[in-house]
Every structure is written in C-alpha cells, then in structure tokens.
Protein backbone atom coordinates (compact mmCIF):
# COMPACT_ATOMS: atom_id res chain seq x y z
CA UNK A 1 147.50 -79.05 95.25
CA UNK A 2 149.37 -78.65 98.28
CA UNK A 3 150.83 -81.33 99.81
CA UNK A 4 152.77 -81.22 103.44
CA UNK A 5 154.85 -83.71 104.84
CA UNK A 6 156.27 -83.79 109.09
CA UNK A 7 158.69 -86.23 109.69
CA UNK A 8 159.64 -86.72 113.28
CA UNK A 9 161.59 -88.94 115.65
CA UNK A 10 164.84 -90.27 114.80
CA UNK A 11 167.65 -90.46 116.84
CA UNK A 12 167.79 -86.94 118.17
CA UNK A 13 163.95 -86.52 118.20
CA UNK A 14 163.80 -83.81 115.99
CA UNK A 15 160.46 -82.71 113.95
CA UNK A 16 160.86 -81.26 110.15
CA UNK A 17 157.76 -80.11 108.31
CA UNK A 18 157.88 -79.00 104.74
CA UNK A 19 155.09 -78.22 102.34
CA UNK A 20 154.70 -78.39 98.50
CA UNK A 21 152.99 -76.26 96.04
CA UNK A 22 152.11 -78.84 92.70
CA UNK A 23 150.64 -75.59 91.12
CA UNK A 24 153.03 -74.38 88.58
CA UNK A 25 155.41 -77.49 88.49
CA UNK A 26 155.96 -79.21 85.04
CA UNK A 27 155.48 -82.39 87.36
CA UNK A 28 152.50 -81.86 89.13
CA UNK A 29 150.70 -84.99 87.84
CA UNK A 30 153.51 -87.12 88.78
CA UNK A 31 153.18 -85.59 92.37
CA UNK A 32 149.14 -85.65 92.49
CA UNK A 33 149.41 -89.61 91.51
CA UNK A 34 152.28 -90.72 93.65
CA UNK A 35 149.80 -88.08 96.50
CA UNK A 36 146.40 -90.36 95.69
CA UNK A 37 148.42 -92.96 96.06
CA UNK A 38 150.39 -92.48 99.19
CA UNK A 39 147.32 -91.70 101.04
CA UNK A 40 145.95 -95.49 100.49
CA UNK A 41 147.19 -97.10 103.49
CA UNK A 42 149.49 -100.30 103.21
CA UNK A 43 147.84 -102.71 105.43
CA UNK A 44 150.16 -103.17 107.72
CA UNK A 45 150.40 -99.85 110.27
CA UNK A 46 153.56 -101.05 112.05
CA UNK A 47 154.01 -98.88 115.87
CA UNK A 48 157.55 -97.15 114.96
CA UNK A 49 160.45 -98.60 116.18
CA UNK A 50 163.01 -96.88 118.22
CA UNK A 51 165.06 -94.36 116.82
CA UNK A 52 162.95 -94.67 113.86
CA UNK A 53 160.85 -91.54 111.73
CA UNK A 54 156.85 -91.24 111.94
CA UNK A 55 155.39 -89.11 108.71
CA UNK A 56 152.36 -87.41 108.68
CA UNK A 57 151.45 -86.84 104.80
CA UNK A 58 148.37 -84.26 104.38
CA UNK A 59 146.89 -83.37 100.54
CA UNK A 60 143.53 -81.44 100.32
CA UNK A 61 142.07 -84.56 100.14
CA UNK A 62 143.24 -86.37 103.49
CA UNK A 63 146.01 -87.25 105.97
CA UNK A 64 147.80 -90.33 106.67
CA UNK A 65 149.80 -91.38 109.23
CA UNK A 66 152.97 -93.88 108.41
CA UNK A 67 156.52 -94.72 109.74
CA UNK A 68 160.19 -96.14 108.79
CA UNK A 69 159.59 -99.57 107.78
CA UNK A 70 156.14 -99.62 106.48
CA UNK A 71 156.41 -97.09 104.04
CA UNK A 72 154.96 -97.89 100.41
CA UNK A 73 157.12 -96.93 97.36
CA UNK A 74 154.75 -94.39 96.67
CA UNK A 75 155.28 -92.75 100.25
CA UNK A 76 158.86 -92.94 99.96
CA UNK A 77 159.14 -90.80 96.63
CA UNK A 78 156.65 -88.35 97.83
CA UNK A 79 158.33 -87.79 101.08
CA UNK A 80 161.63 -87.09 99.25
CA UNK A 81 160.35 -85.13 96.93
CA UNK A 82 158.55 -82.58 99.78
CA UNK A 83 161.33 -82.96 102.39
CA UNK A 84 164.00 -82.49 99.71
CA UNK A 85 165.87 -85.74 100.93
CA UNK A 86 165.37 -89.26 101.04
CA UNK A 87 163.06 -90.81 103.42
C-alpha cells in the first residue's frame, strides 16, 4: 500500500509531501490499520487556525482532508510515521 501524506501551512507557509511504501516493511499491518483508520473522519472538521498545518492523507483506498487540532490519534501516528516527524 502506498500511503502519501502533504502537510502545509504553518508559520512560514511551507508545503511538505512525503509518500510511503508498506510493501516490504516488517510493519506494514500496523501502518494499513492505523491507514483504515485515519481515513474515518473525526466528526468534528475544524477550518485551520492561523499559523496552523492542514494534512491531506491519501491510501489506495481514499483521501482525507484534516488539520492541527482535530487530528485523531490514529492521524497523528500515521502522519509521523510518513513525514518522518511528529505531527
């Protein structure tokens, strides 16, 4: 599964994209379950705040759109684990 992650806005306005390969990881279930469940939405779909990030999270099986302060636990670890940082 591939599984992509843009982040943008922020202070300086800046967009990173980064994209994921579960294929031959030893923990591509962990990543396809945290993926199903990151693309359930949380309810709430807060406008971003200023300053704050917008993510775009796209598997093979959908996209969502989320942002900093609405983000489900399950969106959170995902996004670090694509972008390579915490989100």
């Amino acid at each position: 599964m591939r599984i992509e992650v843009t982040r943008s806005g922020g202070f300086a306005g800046l967009t990173r994209h980064a994209a994921l390969d579960t294929a031959d990881r030893p923990d591509a279930g962990h990543l396809h379950a945290l993926a199903e469940a990151a693309l359930s939405p949380s309810g709430t779909n807060r406008a971003p705040y200023p300053d704050g990030y917008s993510y775009t999270i796209t598997t093979g099986t959908g996209t969502i759109h989320c942002v900093d302060g609405d983000l489900t636990p399950a969106q959170r670890e995902l996004i670090a684990a694509v972008l390579g940082e915490g989100a």
